[in-house]
Protein backbone atom coordinates (compact mmCIF):
# COMPACT_ATOMS: atom_id res chain seq x y z
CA UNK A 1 -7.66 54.80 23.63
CA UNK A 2 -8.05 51.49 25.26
CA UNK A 3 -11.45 49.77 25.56
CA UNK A 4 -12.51 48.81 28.95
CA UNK A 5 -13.99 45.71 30.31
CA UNK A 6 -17.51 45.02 29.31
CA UNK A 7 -18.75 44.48 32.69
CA UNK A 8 -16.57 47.79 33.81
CA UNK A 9 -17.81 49.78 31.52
CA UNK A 10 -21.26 50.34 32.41
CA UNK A 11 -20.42 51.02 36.05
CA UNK A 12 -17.92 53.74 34.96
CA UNK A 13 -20.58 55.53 32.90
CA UNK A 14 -22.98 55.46 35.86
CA UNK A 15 -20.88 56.67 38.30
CA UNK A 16 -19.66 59.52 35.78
CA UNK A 17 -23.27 60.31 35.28
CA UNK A 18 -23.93 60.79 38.55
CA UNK A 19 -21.33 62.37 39.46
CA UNK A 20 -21.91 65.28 37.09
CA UNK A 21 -25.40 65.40 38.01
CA UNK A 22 -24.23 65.39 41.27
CA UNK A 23 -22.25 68.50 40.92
CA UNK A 24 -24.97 70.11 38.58
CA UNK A 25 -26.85 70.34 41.39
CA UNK A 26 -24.91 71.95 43.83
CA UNK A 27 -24.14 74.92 40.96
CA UNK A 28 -26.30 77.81 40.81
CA UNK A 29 -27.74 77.94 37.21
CA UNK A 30 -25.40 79.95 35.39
CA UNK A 31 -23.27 80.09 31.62
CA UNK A 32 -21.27 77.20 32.11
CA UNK A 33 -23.40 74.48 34.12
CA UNK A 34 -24.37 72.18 31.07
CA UNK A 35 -20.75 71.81 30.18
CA UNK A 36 -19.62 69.19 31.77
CA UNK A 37 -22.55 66.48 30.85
CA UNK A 38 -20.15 66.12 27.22
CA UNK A 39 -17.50 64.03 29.51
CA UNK A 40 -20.24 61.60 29.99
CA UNK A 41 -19.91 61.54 25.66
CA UNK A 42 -16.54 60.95 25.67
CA UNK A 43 -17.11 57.85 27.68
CA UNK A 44 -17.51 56.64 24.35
CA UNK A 45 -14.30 56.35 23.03
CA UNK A 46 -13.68 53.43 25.39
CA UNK A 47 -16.73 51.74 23.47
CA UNK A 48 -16.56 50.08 19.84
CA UNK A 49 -20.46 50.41 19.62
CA UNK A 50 -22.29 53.32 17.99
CA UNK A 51 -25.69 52.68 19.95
CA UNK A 52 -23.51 52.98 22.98
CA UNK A 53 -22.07 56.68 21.85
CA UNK A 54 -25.58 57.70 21.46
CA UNK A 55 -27.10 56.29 24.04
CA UNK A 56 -24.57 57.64 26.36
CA UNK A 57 -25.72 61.32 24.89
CA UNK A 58 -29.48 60.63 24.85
CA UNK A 59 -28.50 60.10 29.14
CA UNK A 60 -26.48 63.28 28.99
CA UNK A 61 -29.60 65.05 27.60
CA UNK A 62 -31.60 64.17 29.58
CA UNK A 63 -29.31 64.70 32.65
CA UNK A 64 -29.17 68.09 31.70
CA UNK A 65 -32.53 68.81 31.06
CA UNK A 66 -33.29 67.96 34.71
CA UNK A 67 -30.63 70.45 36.08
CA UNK A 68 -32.66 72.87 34.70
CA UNK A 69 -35.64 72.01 36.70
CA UNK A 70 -33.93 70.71 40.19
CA UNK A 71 -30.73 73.28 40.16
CA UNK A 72 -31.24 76.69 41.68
CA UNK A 73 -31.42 79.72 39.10
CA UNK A 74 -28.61 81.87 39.13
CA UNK A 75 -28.86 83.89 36.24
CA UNK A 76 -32.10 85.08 33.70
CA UNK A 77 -33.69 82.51 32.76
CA UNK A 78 -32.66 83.21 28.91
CA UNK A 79 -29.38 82.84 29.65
CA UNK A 80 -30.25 79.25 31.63
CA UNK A 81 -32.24 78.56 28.43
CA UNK A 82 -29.70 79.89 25.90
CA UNK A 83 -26.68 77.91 27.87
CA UNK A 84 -28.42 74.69 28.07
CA UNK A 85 -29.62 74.39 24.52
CA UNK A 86 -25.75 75.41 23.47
CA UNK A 87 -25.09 72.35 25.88
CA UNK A 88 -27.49 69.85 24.26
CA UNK A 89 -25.92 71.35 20.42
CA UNK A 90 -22.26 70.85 21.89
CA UNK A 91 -23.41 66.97 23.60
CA UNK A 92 -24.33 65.54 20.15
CA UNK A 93 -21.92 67.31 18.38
CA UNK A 94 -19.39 65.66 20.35
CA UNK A 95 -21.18 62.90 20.11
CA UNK A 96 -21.09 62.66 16.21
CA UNK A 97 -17.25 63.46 16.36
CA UNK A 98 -16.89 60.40 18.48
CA UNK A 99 -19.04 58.56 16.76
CA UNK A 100 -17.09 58.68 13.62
CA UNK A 101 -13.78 58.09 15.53
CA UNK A 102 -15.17 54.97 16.49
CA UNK A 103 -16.28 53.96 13.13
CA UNK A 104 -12.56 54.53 11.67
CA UNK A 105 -11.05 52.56 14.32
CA UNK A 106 -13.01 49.84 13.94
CA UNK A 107 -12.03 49.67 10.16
CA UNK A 108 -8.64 50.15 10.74
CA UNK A 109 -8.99 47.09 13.26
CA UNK A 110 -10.26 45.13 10.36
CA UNK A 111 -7.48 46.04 8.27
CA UNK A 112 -4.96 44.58 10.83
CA UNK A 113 -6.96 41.54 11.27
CA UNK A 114 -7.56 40.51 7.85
CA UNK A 115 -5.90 39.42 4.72
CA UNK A 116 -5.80 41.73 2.01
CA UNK A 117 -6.23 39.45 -0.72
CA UNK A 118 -9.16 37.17 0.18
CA UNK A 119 -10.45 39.40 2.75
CA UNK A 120 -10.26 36.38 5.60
CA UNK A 121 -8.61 36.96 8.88
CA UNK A 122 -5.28 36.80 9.05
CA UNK A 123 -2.53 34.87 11.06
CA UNK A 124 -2.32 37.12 13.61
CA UNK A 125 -5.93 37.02 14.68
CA UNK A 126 -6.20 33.20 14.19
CA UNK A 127 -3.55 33.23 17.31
CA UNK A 128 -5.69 35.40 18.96
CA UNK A 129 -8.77 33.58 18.61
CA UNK A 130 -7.32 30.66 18.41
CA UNK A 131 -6.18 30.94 22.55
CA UNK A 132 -9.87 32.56 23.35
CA UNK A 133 -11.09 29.38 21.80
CA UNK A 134 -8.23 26.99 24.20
CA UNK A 135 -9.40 29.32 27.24
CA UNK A 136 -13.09 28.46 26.81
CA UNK A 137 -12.39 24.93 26.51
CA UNK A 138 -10.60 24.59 29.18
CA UNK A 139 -13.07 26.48 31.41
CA UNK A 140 -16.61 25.04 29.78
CA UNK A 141 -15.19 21.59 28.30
CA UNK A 142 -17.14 21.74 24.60
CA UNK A 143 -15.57 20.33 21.81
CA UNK A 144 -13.33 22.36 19.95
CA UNK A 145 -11.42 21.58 16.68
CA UNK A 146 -9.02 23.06 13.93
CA UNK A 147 -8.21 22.17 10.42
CA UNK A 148 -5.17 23.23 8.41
CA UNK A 149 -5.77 23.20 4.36
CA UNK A 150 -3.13 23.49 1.76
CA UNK A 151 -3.48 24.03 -1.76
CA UNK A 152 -1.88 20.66 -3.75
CA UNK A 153 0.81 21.59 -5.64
CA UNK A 154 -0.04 25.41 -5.97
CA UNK A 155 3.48 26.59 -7.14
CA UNK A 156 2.94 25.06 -10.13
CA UNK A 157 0.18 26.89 -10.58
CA UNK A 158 1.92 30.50 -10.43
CA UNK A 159 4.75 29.11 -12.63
CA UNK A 160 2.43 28.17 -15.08
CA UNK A 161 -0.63 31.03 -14.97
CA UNK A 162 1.34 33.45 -13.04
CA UNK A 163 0.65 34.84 -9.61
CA UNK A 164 -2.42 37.28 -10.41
CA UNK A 165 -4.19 34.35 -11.23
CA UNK A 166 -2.80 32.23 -8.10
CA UNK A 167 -4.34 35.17 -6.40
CA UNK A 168 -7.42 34.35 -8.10
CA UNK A 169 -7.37 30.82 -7.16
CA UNK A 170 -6.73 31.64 -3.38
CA UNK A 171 -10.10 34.04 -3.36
CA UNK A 172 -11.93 31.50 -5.04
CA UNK A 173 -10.96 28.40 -2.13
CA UNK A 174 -11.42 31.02 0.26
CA UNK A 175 -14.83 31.78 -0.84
CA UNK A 176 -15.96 27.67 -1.26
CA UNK A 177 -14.33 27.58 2.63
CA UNK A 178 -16.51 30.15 3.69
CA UNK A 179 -19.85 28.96 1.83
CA UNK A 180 -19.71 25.31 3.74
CA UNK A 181 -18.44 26.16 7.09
CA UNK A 182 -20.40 26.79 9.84
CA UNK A 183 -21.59 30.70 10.97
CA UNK A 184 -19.55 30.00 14.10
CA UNK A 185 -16.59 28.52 12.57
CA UNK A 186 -13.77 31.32 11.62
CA UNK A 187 -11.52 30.98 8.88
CA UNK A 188 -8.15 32.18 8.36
CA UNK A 189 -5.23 32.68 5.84
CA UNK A 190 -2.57 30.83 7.77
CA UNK A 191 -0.03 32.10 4.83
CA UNK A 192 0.91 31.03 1.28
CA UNK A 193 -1.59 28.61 -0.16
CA UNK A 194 -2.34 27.74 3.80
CA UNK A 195 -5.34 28.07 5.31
CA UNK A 196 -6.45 26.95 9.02
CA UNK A 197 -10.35 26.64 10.11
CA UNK A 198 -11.22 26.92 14.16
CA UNK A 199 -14.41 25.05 14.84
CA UNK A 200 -15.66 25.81 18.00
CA UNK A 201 -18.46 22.55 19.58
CA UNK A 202 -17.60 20.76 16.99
CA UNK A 203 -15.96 16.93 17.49
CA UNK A 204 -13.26 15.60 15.09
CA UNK A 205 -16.26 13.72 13.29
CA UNK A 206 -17.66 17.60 12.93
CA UNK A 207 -14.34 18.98 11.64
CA UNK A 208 -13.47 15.91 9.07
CA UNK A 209 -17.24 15.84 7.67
CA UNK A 210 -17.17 19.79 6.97
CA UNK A 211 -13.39 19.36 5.20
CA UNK A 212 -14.11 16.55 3.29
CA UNK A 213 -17.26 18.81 2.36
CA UNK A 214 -14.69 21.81 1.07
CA UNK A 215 -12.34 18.89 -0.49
CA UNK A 216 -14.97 17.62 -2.77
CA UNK A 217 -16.45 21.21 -3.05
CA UNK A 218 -12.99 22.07 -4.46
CA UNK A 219 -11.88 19.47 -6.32
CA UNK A 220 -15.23 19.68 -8.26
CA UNK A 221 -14.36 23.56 -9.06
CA UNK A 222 -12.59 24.75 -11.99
CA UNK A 223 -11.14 27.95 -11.40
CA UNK A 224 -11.70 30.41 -14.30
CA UNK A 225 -8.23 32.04 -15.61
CA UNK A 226 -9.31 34.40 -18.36
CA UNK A 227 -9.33 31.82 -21.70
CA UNK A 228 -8.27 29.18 -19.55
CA UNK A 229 -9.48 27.44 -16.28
CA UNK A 230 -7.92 25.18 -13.91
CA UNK A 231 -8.53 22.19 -11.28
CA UNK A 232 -6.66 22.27 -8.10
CA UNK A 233 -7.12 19.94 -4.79
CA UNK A 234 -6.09 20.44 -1.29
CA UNK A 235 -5.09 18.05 1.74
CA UNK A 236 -6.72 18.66 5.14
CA UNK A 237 -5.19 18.16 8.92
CA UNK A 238 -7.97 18.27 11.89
CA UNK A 239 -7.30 18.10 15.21
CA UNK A 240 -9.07 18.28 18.07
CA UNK A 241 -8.63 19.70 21.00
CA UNK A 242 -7.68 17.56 24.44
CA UNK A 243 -6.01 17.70 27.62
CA UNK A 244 -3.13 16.16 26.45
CA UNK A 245 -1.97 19.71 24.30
CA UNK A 246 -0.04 21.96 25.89
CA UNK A 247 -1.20 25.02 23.98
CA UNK A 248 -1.89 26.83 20.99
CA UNK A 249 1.22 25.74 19.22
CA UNK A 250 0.85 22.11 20.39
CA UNK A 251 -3.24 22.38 18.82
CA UNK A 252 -1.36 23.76 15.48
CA UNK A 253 1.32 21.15 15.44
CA UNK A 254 -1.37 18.62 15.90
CA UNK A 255 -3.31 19.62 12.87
CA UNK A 256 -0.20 20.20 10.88
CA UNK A 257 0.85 16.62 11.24
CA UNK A 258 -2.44 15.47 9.62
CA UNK A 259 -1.88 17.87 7.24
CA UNK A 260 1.34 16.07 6.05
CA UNK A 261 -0.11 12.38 6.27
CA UNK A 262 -2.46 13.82 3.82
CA UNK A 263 0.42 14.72 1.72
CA UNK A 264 2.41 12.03 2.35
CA UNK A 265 -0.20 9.88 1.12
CA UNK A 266 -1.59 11.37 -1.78
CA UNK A 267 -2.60 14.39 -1.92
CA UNK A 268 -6.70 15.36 -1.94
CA UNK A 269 -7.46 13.84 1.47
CA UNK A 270 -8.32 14.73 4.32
CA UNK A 271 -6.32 13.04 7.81
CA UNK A 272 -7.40 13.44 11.44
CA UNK A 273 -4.30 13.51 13.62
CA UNK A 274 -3.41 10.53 15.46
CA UNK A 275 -2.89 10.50 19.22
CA UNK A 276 0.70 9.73 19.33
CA UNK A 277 1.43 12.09 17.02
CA UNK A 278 0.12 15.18 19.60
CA UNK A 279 2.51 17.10 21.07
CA UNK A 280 2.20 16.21 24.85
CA UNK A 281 2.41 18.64 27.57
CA UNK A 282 4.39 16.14 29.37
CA UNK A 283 6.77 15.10 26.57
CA UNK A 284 9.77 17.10 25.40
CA UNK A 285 9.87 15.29 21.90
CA UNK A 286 6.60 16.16 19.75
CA UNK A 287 6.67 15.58 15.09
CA UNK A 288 9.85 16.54 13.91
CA UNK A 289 8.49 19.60 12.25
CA UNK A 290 7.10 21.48 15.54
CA UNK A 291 9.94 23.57 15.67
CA UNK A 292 9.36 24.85 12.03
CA UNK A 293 5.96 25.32 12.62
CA UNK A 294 6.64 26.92 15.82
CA UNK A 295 9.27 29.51 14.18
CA UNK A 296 6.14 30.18 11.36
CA UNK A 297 3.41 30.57 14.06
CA UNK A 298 5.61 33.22 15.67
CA UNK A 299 7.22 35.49 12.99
């Protein structure tokens, strides 16, 4: 099921409360009148938070503990009793069931947002967060900036070691990445040896002073590879955001074309992208890869 909007959410579950209050209370007490407080439990399937599942049953409880008392009696009392208890057993029951769907859901999410090998997100959600990121900017107008890392000449690498311990390389940057950066910052497997950081209030000066950070951080690693270890160095793009990118794919472009002066000049740096080298929303011409990194954004 589809989650609904946070600030619809709440209102939903009140007016479904009360609604089956509502109706509780123009029903003579009889087998069945408990029953229908367990909708108010299903309510949270459209939730991704546990405390929300139970606190939606601890309401339904208590909802129908109060029909007891303000409904009119239509039947012996120990069948009221006997009906309402099997209501309460059936509310947290379903409760628990939901409960646990939500809990697999949310790891199934996971799965689909991150990368299997080093356990960061993946491409897809970088896309995703990266245009919640662009959206905020543009309505609140804090800093916001994104660097792309490759791994220097990692092919060489898996010729040489062989791609298991590539793999083992690739967890090992990803874990350095994730020591230095920021709580708020996110970082992603872009693909490959590729990696792309999204640092949200954080200023170009930020950005470049946290990557040169991971650059040194790396190149001062050796990477263990059973009876042999290795040194390996990456290059850095950073961008930052500005009313002059179009979008996403312009912000990525941007940081890509750093990327590539780093390259271009050496290797092991880290460059901050160069006005003239943004892709303008008002210019049809932007760095003669944006296509190709268009085409790899997308597929």
């Amino acid at each position: 099921m589809t989650r609904i909007d946070s600030f619809l959410f709440p209102f939903l579950c009140v007016v479904v409360g009360c609604a089956i209050f509502a109706f509780d209370l123009t029903q003579r007490l009889g087998v069945a009148g408990g029953v229908p407080y367990v909708l108010l439990v299903l309510l949270g399937l459209f939730t991704d938070r546990h405390r929300i599942v139970f606190a939606l049953a601890g309401s339904a409880t208590v909802l129908t503990l109060l029909g007891i008392w303000l409904s009119a009696p239509g039947a012996p009392v120990q069948v009221i009793v006997m009906n309402r208890l099997l209501s309460l057993l059936a509310i947290w029951a379903v409760a628990s069931a939901v409960s646990l769907v939500v809990a697999h859901r949310k790891r199934l999410e996971s799965l689909l947002e991150r990368d299997p090998l080093t356990g960061l997100y993946n491409r897809s959600y970088l896309l995703d967060h990266l245009q919640l990121q662009i959206s905020r900017w543009r309505r609140d107008k804090i800093p916001l900036s994104l660097i792309m890392l490759d791994v220097d000449h990692f092919k060489a690498v898996n010729d040489r070691y062989g791609h298991p311990a590539g793999d083992r390389v690739l967890t090992a940057i990803a874990d350095i990445c994730c020591s230095i950066v920021r709580s708020s910052d996110v970082v992603c497997r872009f693909g490959g040896e590729e990696f792309a950081i999204i640092l949200p209030q954080a200023t170009q000066e930020n950005a470049h002073e946290i990557a040169e950070r991971i650059r040194v951080g790396i190149e001062n690693s050796r990477f263990s590879l059973g009876h042999d270890s290795v040194q390996v160095t990456v290059s850095q793009g950073i961008a930052e955001m500005n009313r002059r990118l179009a979008d996403s794919t312009a912000f990525l472009s941007a940081a890509d074309t750093a990327l590539y002066d780093s390259k271009r000049g050496g290797r092991n740096a880290v460059h901050i992208a160069a006005e003239p080298a943004f892709w303008l929303a008002d210019n049809d011409e932007g760095p003669a890869h944006c296509d190709e990194l268009a085409l790899r954004v997308t597929h």
